[in-house]
Protein backbone atom coordinates (compact mmCIF):
# COMPACT_ATOMS: atom_id res chain seq x y z
CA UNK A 1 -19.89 -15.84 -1.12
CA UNK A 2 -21.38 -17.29 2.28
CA UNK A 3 -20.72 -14.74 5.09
CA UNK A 4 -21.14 -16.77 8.72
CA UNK A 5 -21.87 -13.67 10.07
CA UNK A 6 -22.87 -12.83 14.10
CA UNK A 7 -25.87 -11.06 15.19
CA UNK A 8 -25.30 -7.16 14.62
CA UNK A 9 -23.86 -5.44 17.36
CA UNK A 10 -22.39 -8.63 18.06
CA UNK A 11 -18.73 -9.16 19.11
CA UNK A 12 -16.31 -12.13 18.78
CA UNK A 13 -15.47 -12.63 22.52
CA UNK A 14 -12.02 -11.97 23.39
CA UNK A 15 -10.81 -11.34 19.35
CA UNK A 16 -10.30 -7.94 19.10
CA UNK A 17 -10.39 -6.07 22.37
CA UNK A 18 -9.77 -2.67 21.31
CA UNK A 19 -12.44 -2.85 18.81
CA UNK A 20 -14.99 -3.20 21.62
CA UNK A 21 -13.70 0.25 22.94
CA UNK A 22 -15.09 1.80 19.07
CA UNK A 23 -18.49 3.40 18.54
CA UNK A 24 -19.65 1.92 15.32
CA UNK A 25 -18.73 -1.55 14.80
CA UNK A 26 -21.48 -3.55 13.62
CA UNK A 27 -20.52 -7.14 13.60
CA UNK A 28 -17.38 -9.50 13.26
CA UNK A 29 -17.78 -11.88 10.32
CA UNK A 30 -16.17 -15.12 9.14
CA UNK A 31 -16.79 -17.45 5.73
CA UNK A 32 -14.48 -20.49 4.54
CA UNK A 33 -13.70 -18.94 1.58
CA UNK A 34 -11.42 -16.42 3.55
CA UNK A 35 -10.20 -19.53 6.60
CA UNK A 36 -8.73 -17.56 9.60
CA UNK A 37 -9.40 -14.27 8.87
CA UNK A 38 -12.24 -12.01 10.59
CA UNK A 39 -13.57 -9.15 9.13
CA UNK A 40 -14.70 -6.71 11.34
CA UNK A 41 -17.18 -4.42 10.02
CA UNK A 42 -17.80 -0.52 11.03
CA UNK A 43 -19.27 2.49 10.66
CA UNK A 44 -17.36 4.70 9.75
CA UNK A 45 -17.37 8.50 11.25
CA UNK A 46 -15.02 10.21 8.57
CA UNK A 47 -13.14 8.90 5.47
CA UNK A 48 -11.20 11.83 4.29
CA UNK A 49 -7.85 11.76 6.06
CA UNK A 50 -5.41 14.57 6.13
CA UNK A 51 -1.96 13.80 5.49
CA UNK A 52 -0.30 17.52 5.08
CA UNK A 53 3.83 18.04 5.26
CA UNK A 54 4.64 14.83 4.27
CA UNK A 55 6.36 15.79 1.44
CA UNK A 56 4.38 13.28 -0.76
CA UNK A 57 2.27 14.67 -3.95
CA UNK A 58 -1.21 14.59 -2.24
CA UNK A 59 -2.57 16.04 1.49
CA UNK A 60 -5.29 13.28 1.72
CA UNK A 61 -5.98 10.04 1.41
CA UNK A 62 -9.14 7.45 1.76
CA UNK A 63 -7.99 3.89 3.42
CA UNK A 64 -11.56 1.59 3.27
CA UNK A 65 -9.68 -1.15 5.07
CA UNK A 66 -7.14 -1.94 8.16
CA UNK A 67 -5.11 -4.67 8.22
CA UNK A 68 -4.48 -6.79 5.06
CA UNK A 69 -4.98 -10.05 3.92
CA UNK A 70 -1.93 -9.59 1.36
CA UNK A 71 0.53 -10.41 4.63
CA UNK A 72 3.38 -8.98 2.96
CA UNK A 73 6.31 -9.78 5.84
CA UNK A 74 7.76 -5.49 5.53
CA UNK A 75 4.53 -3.99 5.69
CA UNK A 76 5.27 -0.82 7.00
CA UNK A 77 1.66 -0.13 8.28
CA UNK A 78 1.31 -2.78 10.53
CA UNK A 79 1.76 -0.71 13.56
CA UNK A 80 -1.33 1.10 13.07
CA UNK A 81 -3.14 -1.95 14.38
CA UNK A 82 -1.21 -1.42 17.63
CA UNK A 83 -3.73 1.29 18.74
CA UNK A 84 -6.49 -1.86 18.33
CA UNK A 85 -4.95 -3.46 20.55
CA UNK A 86 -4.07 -5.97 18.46
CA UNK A 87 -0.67 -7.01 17.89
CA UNK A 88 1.44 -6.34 14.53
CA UNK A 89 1.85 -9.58 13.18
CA UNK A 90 -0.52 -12.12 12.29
CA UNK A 91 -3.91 -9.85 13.44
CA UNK A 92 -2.38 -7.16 10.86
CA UNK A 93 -3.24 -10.32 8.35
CA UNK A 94 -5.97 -11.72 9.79
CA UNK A 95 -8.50 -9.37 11.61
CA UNK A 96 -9.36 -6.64 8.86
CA UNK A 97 -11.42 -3.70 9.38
CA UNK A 98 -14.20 -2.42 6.78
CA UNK A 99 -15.66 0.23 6.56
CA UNK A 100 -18.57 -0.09 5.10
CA UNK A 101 -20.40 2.78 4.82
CA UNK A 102 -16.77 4.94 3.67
CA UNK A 103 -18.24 5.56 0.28
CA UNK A 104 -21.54 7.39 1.88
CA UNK A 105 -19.65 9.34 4.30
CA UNK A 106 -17.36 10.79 1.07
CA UNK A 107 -19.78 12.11 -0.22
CA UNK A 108 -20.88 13.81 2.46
CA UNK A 109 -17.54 15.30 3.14
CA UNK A 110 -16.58 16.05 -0.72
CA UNK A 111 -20.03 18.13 -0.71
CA UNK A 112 -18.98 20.35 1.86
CA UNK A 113 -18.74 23.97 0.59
CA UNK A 114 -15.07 23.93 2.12
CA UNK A 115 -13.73 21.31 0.51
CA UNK A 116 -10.85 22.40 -2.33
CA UNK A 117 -10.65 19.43 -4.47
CA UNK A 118 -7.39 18.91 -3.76
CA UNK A 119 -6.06 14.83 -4.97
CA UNK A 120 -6.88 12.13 -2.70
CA UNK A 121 -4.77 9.21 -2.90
CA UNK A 122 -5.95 5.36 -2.30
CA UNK A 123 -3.96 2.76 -1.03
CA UNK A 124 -0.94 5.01 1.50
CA UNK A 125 -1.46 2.50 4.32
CA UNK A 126 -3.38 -1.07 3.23
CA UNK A 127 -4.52 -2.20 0.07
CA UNK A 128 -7.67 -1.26 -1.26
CA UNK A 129 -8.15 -4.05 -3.83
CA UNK A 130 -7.11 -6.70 -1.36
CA UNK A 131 -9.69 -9.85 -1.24
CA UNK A 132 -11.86 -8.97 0.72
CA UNK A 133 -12.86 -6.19 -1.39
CA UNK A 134 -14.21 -8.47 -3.93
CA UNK A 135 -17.06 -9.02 -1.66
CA UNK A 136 -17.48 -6.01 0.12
CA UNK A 137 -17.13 -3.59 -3.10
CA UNK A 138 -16.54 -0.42 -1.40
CA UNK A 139 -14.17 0.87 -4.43
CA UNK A 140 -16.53 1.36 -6.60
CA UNK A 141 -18.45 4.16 -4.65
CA UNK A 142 -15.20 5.89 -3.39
CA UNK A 143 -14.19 6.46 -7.19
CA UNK A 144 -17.33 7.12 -8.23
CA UNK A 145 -18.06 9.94 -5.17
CA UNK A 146 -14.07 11.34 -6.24
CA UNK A 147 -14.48 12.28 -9.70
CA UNK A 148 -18.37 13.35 -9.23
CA UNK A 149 -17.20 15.95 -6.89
CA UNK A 150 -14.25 16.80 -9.01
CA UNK A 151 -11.49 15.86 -7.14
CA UNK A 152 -8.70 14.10 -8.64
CA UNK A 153 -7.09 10.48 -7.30
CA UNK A 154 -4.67 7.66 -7.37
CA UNK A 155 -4.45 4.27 -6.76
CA UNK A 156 -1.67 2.05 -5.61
CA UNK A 157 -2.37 -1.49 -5.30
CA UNK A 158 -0.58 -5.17 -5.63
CA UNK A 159 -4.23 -6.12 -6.11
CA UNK A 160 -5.29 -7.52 -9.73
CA UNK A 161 -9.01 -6.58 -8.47
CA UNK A 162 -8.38 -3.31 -9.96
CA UNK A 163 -9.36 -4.50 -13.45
CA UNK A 164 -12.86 -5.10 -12.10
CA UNK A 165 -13.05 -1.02 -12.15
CA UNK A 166 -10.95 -0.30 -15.10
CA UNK A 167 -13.95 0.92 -17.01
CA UNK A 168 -14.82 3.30 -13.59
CA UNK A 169 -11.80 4.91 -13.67
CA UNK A 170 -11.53 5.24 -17.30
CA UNK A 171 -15.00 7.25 -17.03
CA UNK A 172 -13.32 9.42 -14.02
CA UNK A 173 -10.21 10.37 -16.20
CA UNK A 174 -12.45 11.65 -18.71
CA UNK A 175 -13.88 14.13 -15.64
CA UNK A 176 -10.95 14.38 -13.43
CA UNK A 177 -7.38 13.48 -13.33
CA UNK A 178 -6.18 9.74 -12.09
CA UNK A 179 -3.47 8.49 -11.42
CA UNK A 180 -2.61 4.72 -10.89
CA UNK A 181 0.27 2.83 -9.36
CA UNK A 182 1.13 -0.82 -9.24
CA UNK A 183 3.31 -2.41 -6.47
CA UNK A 184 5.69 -5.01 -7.68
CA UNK A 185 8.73 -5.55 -6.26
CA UNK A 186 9.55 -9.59 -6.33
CA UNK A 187 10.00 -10.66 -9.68
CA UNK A 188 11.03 -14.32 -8.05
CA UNK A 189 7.59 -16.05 -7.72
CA UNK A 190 8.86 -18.28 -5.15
CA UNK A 191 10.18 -15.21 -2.92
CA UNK A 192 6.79 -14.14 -3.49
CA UNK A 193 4.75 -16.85 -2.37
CA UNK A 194 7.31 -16.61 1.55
CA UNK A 195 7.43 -12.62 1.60
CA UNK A 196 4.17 -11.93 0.15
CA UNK A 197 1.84 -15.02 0.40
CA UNK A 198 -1.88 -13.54 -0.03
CA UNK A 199 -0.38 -10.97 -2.86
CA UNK A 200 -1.49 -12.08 -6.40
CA UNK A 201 1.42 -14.07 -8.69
CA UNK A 202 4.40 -11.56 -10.67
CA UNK A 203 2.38 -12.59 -13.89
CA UNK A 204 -1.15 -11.64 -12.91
CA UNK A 205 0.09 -7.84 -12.00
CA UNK A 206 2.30 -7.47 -15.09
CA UNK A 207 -1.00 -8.29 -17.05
CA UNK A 208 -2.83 -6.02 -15.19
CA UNK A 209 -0.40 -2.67 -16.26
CA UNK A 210 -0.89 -4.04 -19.86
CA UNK A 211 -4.72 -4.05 -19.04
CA UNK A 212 -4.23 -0.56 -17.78
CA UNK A 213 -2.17 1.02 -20.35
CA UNK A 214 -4.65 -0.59 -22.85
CA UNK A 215 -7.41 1.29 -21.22
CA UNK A 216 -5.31 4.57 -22.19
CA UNK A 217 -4.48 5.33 -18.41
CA UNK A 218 -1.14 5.79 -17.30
CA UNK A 219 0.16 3.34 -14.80
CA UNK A 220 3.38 3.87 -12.49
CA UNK A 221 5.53 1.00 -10.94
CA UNK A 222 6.79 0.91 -7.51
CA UNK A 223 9.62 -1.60 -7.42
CA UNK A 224 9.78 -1.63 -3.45
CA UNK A 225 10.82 -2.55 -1.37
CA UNK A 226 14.13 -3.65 -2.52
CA UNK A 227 15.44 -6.34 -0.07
CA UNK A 228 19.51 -6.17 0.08
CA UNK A 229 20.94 -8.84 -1.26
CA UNK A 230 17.57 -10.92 -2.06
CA UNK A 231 16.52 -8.60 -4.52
CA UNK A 232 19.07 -6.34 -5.32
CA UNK A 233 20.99 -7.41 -7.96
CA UNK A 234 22.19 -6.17 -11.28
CA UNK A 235 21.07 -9.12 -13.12
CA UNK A 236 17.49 -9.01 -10.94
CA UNK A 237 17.12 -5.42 -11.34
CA UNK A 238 18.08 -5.77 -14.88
CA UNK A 239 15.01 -8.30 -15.77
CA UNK A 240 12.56 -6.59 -13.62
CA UNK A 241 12.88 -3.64 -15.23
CA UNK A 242 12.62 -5.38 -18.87
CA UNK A 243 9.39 -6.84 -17.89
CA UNK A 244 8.06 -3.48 -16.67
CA UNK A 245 8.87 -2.01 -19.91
CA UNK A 246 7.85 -4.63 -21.95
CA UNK A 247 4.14 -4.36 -20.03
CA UNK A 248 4.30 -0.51 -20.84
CA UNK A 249 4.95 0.88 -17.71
CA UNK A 250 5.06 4.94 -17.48
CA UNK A 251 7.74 5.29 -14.58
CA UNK A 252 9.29 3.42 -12.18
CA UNK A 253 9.73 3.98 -8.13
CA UNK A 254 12.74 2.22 -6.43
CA UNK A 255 12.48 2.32 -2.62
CA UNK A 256 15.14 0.38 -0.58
CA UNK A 257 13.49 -1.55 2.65
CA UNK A 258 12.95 0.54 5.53
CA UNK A 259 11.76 -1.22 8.96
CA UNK A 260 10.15 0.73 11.11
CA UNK A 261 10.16 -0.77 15.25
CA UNK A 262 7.38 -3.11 15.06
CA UNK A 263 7.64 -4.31 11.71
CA UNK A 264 11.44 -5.05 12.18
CA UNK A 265 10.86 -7.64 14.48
CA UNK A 266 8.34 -9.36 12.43
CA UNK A 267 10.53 -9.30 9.35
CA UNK A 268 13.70 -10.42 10.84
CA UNK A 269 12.02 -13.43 12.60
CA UNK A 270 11.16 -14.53 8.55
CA UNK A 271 14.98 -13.61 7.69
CA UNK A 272 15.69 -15.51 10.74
CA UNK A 273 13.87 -18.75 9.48
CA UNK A 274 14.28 -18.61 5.44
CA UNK A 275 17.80 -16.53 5.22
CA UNK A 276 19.58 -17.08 8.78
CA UNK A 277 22.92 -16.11 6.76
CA UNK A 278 21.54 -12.20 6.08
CA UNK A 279 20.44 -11.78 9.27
CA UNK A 280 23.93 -10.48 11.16
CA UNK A 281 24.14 -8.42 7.70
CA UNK A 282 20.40 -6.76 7.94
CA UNK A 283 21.64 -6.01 12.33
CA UNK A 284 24.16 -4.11 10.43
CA UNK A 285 22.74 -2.64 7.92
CA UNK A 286 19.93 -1.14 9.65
CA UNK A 287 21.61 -0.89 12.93
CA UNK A 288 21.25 3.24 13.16
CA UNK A 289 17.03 3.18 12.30
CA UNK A 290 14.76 2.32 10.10
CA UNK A 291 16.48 3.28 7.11
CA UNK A 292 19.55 0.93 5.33
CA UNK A 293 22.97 2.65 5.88
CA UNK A 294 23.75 5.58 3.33
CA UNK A 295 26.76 3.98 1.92
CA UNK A 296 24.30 0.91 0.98
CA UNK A 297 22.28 3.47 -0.38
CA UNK A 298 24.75 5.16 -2.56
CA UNK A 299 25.59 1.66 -3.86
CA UNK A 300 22.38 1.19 -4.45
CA UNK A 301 21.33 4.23 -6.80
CA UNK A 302 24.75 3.82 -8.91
CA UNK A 303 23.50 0.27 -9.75
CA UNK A 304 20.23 1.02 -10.53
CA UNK A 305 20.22 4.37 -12.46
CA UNK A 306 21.89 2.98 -15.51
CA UNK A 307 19.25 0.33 -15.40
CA UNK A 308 16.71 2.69 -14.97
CA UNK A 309 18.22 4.49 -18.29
CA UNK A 310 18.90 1.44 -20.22
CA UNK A 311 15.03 0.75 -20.11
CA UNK A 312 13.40 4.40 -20.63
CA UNK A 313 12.75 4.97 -16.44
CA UNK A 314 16.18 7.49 -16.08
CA UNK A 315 16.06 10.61 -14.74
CA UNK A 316 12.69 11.84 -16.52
CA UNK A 317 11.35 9.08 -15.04
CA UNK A 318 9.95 8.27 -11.13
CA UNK A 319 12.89 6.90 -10.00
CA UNK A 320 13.89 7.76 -6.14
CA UNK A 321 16.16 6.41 -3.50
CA UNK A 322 14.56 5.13 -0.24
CA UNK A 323 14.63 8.00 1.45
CA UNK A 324 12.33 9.78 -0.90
CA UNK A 325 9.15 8.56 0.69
CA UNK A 326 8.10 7.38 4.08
CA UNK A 327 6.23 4.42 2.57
CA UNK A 328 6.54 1.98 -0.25
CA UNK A 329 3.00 2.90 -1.20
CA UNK A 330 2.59 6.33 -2.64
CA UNK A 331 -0.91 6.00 -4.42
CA UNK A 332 0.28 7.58 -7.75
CA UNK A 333 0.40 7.22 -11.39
CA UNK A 334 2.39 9.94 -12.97
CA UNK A 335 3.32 12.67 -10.18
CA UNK A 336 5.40 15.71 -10.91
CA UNK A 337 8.99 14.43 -9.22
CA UNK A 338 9.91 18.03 -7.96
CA UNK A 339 7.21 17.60 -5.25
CA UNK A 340 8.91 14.62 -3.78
CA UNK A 341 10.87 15.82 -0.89
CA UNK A 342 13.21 13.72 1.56
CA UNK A 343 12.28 13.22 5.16
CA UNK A 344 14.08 15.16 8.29
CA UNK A 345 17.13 13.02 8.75
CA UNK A 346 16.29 13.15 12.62
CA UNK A 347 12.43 12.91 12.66
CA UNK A 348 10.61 10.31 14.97
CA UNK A 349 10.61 7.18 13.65
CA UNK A 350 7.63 5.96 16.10
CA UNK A 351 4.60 8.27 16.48
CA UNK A 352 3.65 8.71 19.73
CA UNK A 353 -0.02 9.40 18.95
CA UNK A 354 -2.50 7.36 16.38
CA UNK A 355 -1.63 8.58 13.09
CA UNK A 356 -4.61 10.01 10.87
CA UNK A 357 -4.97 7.01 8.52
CA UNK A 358 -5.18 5.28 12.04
CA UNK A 359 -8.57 6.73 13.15
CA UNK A 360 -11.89 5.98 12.17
């Protein structure tokens, strides 16, 4: 891949102002193969980041990347770019962050005589197999620098890039445990291509858990979000889930749609263009916060349960409603359920200072 790269320490004048405020970016680059999109590459100062209380199975996570080239319209991390000032739509897509140097810096903080080996998840805030990681190869390392330290992982990704390491993580579940998790929530590949237009196709990741599960790893499914009444069907749910099964999925995550302020805007302007009919429904539905309404919710789990039972994901399985989790990407394969604990009903909604996966 050609990389029209600037001269290092160089910046792209007036494309990413808060980026110019960070010690440690080395260059902005551009190619053709990745038109309109800027890659903005750092050194990185730390790439452990403690997540503790959030009632998810893991304290810490590992996030290579910012932004993401996948564009999904619901991303729930696109605020994070906010404290970049950059804004939450299109630079969330289009100006990514690498860190380049993330895997070198692990290792420096797994070696740390205070470090407790506790499971680091990949993939809680962007995608670590999106594109661009196909040229920058920054996976490989983390993994690697994970399970040589003995500390246990897991992966959630839409990305198909993950087979390029199945044979890497294979090695690290002989040494540690790992866990892996694949995002697929659209089983209409034409919803897909308007919701989720740099994710690969419905086919490509249902190949990829039967690539996984014939590597002898296990491989969770999060089915979120669920859009209300795009997505939400009996009949949908019903041949989603068959497909999952048939691909030999372990368990199956349902999350409902939750849109946080910033991301709201941006996904109601698409509902605006592609389904203006939904859109006084959505005001209403989600008209008290970021979460859908808890009779919709209610609805929502009597539908899908049976579903879940009729195709081996019931209760033994990792189904959840959407208030389970805070995101739609947990970054597991096979968790133990009883860790999973709702949210405060009344927490904020907006954090009022940079988040930890936020900061370099």
């Amino acid at each position: 891949m050609r990389w029209a790269g600037q001269q290092l320490d160089a910046e792209t004048p007036g494309t990413l102002p808060g980026l110019g405020l960070i010690a440690g970016l080395v260059r902005s680059v551009t190619t053709p193969e990745f038109k309109g999109i800027t890659f903005h590459e750092v050194v990185a100062r730390s790439a452990l980041n403690s997540v503790p209380g959030t009632g998810l199975p893991f304290n810490w996570t590992v996030n290579p990347y910012r932004g993401c080239t996948h564009a999904c319209r619901y991303c729930f991390a696109r605020p994070t770019h906010k404290y970049l000032e950059l804004d939450q739509g299109l630079d969330f897509d289009q100006q990514i962050v690498v860190k380049t140097n993330v895997a070198d810096v692990l290792r420096r903080e797994l070696a740390r005589p205070s470090w407790s080996h506790e499971q680091v998840a990949l993939g809680t805030n962007t995608d670590p197999y999106q594109r661009a990681e196909g040229r920058y190869r920054l996976m490989p390392g983390i993994i690697e620098a994970l399970a040589g330290s003995g500390t246990p992982l897991s992966v959630l990704t839409k990305g198909t890039l993950l087979r390029r390491d199945l044979d890497l993580l294979t090695a690290a579940a002989a040494e540690v445990r790992v866990g892996i998790g694949i995002s697929l929530a659209l089983g209409d590949e034409e919803l897909r291509k308007r919701l989720e237009p740099g994710v690969p196709s419905v086919r490509g990741r249902l190949d990829l858990i039967r690539a996984i599960r014939d590597a002898g790893l296990p491989c969770g499914v999060m089915v979120a979000p669920v859009l209300p009444w795009l997505t939400d069907s009996a009949d949908q749910l019903d041949e989603l889930f068959a497909q999952l099964s048939e691909a030999g999925a372990t368990g199956v995550t349902t999350l409902i749609l939750h849109l946080r302020p910033g991301v709201k805007e941006w996904f109601m302007q698409w509902l605006e263009h592609d389904h203006p009919d939904l859109v006084a429904r959505y005001k209403s539905l989600y008209a008290h916060g970021s979460y859908a309404s808890p009779s919709y919710r209610k609805s929502f789990e009597d539908k899908a349960r049976p579903l879940l039972d009729k195709h081996g994901f019931g209760r033994s399985s990792r189904h959840r409603s959407s208030v389970a989790v805070d995101a739609a990407k947990t970054g597991w394969g096979d968790p133990d359920p009883a860790r999973f604990r709702p949210p405060p009903r009344r927490r904020s909604e907006a954090p009022q200072t940079p988040p930890q996966d936020a900061l370099f």
